[in-house]
Protein backbone atom coordinates (compact mmCIF):
# COMPACT_ATOMS: atom_id res chain seq x y z
CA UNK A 1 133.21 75.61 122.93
CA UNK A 2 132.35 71.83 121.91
CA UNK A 3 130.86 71.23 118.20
CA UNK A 4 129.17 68.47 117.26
CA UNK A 5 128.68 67.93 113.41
CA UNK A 6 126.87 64.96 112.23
CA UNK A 7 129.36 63.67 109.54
CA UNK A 8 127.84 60.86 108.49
CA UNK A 9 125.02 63.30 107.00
CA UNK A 10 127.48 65.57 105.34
CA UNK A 11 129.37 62.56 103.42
CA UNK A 12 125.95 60.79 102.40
CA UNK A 13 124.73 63.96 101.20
CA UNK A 14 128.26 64.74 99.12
CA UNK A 15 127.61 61.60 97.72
CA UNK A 16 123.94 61.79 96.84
CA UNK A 17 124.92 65.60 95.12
CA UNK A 18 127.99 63.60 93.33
CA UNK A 19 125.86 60.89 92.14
CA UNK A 20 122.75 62.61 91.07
CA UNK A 21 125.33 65.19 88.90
CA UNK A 22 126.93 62.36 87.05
CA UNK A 23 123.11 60.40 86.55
CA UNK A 24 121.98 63.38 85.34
CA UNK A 25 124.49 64.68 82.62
CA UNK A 26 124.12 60.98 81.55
CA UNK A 27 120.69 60.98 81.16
CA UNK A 28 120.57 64.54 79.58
CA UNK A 29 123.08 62.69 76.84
CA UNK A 30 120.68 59.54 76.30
CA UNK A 31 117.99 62.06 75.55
CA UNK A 32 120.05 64.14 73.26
CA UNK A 33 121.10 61.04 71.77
CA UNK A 34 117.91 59.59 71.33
CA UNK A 35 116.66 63.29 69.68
CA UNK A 36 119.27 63.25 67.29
CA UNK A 37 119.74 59.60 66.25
CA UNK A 38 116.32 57.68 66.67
CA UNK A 39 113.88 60.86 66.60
CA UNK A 40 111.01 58.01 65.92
CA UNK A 41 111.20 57.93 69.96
CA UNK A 42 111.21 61.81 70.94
CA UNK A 43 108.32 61.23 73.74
CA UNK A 44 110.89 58.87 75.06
CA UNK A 45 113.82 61.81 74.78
CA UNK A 46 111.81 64.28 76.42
CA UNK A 47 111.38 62.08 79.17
CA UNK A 48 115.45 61.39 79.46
CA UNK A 49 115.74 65.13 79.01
CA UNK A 50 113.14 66.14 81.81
CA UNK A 51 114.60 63.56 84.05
CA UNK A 52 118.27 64.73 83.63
CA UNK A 53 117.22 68.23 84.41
CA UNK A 54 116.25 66.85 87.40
CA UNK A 55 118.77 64.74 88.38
CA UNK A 56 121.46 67.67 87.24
CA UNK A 57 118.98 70.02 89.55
CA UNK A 58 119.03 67.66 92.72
CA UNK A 59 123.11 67.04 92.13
CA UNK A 60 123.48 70.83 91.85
CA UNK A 61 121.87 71.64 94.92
CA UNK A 62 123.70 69.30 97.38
CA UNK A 63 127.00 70.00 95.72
CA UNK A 64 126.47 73.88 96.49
CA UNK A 65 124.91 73.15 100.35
CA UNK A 66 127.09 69.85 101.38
CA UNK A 67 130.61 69.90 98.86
CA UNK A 68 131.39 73.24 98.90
CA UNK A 69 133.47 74.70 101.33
CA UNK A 70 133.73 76.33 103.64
CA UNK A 71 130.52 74.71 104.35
CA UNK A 72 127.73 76.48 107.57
CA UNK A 73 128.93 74.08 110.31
CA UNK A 74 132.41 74.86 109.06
CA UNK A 75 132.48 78.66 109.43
CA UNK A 76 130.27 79.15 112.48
CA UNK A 77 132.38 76.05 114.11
CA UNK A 78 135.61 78.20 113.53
CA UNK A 79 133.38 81.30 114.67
CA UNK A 80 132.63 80.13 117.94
CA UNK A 81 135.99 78.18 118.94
CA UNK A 82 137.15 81.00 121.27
CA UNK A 83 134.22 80.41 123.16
CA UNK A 84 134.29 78.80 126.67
CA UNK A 85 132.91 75.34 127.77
CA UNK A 86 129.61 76.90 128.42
CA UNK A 87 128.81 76.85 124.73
CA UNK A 88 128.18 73.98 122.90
CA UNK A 89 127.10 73.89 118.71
CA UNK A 90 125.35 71.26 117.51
CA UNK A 91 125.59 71.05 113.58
CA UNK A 92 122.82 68.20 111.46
CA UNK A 93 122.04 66.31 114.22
CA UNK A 94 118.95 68.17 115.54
CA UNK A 95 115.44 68.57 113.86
CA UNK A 96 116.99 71.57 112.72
CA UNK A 97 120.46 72.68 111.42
CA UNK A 98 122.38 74.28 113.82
CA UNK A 99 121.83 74.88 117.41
CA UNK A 100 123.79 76.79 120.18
CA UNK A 101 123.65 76.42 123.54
CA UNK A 102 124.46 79.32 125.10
CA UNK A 103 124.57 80.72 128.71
CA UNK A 104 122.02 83.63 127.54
CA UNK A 105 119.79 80.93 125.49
CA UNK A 106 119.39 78.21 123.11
CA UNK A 107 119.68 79.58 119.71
CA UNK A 108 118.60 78.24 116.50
CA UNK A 109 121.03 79.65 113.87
CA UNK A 110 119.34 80.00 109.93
CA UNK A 111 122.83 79.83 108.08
CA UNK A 112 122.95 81.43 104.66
CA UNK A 113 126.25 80.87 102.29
CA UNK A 114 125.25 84.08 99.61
CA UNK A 115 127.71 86.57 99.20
CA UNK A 116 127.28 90.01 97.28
CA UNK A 117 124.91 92.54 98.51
CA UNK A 118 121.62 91.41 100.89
CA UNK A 119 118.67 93.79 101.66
CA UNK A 120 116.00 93.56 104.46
CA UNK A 121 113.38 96.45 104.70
CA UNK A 122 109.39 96.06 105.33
CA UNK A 123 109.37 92.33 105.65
CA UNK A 124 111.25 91.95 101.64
CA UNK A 125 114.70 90.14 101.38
CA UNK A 126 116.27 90.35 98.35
CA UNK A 127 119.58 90.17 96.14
CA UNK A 128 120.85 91.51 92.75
CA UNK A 129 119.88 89.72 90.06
CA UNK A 130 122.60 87.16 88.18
CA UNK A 131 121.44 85.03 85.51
CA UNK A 132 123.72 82.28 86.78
CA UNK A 133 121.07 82.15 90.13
CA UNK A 134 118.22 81.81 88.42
CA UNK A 135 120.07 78.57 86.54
CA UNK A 136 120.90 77.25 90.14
CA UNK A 137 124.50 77.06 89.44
CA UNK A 138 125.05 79.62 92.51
CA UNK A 139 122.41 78.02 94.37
CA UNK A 140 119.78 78.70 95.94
CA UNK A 141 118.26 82.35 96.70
CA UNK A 142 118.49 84.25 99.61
CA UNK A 143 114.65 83.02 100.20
CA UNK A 144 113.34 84.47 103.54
CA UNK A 145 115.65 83.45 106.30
CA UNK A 146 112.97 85.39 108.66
CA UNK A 147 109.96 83.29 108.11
CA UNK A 148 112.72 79.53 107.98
CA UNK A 149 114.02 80.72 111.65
CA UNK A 150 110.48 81.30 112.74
CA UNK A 151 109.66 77.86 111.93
CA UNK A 152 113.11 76.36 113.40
CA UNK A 153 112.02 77.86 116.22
CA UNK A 154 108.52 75.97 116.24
CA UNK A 155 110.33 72.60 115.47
CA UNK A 156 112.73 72.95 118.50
CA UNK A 157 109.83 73.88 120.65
CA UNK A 158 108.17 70.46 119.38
CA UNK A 159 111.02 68.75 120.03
CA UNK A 160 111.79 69.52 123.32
CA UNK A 161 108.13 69.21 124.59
CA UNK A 162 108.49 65.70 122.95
CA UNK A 163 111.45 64.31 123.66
CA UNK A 164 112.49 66.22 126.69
CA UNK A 165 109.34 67.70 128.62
CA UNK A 166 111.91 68.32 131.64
CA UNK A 167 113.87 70.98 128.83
CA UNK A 168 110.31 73.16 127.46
CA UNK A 169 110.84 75.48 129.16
CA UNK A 170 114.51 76.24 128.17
CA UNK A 171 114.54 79.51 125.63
CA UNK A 172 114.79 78.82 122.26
CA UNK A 173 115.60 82.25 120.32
CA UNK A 174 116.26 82.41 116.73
CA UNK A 175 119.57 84.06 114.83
CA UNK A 176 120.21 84.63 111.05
CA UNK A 177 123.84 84.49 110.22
CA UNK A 178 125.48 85.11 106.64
CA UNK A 179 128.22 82.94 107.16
CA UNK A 180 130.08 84.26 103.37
CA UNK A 181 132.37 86.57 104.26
CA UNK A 182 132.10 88.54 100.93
CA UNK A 183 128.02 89.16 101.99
CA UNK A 184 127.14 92.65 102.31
CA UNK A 185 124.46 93.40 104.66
CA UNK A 186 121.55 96.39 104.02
CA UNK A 187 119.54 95.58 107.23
CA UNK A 188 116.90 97.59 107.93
CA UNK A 189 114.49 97.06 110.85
CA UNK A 190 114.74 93.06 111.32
CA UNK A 191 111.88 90.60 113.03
CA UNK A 192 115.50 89.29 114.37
CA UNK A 193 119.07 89.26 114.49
CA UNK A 194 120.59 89.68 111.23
CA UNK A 195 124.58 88.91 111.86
CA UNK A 196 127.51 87.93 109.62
CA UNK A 197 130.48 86.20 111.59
CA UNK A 198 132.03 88.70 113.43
CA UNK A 199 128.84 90.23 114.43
CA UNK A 200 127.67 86.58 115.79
CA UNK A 201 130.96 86.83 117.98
CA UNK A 202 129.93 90.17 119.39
CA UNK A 203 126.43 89.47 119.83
CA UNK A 204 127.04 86.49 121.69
CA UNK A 205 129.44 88.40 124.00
CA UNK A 206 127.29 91.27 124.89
CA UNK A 207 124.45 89.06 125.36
CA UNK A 208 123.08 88.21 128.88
CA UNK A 209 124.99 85.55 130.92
CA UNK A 210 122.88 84.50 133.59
CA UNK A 211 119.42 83.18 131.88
CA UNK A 212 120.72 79.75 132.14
CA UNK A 213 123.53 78.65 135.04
CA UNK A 214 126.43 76.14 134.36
CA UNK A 215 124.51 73.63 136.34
CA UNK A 216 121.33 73.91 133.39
CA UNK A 217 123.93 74.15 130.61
CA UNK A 218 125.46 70.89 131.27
CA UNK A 219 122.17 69.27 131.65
CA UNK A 220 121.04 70.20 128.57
CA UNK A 221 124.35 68.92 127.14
CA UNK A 222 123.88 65.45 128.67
CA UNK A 223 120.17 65.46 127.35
CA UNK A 224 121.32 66.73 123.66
CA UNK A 225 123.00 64.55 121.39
CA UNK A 226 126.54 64.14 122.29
CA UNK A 227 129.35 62.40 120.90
């Protein structure tokens, strides 16, 4: 297997998270400051307030999807390593996130870092509730990975027809993977696969091997961004 991570995107978007965390505890302080000391100029400290919440907010969220490790491209990268020359992962440097190309298709992988228990039944995700979510400081929620895939899939499509007519035709299938080890899945009926690591391995091996022949995989390589 051959992964390609764009890591140029990864260290501009560590910075931008490192950055907007240290802008926005600062401003935060100017507006407490300002509340405090000169509180002739609250509208001013609301507005330094406001805007370090945001800052802190924007900071918060890279750190938790770029800075901390093991990040997606990380985990599924180490996933899929045992796999032949057939397969090939692109990471960031598609209009989506991750891509595989596969000898059974080309997949468009929704990664999700949560960890604890996840549920899927009648079209609901949802977690436990933690207090320290619904601050941000463990990131974002679980969301509905479902309904993101379906549009991946839409985006690929458009890109393909776009900038390679010659591939439309190539299946694009979607995949959700929990790539936290410590997530616990409660799947129930799924639109899709719902896998965490191991069961990505497994799926991919028990999959069909013929839709697309070594002589279409390695075009597709040479038309997909390569190192």
């Amino acid at each position: 297997m051959k992964a390609m991570t764009n890591e140029k995107l990864v260290a501009r978007n560590v910075k931008i998270g490192n950055w907007a965390s240290i802008a926005g505890m600062a401003v935060l302080g100017i507006g407490l400051y300002i509340s405090f000391q000169l509180p002739q100029y609250i509208p001013l400290s609301i507005i330094c307030l406001l805007g370090g919440i945001v800052l802190s907010n924007i900071g918060l969220y890279n750190t938790n999807r770029w800075a901390k490790r093991p990040r997606a491209d990380e985990v599924l990268t180490k996933t899929l390593k045992s796999f032949d020359k057939r397969y090939y992962l692109y990471n960031y440097a598609l209009p989506v996130d991750h891509v595989l190309l596969a000898p059974s298709a080309l997949y468009v992988i929704v990664a999700r870092n949560h960890d604890g228990p996840i549920y899927y039944a009648a079209g609901r995700w949802r977690q436990k509730f933690n207090l320290l979510r619904l601050f941000g400081f463990l990131g974002e929620g679980v969301g509905n990975p479902a309904r993101d895939a379906e549009r991946d899939v839409s985006k690929m499509h458009k890109f393909l027809s776009e900038n390679l007519p010659e591939l439309k035709d190539v299946p694009v299938r979607p995949l959700i993977v929990f790539t936290n080890e410590k997530a616990e899945l409660h799947i129930q009926d799924p639109p899709l696969p719902v896998l965490d690591a191991e069961g990505l391995q497994d799926f991919l091996r028990h999959a069909p091997q013929d839709s697309l022949s070594s002589g279409q995989i390695r075009q597709i390589a040479q038309e997909l961004p390569h190192e």
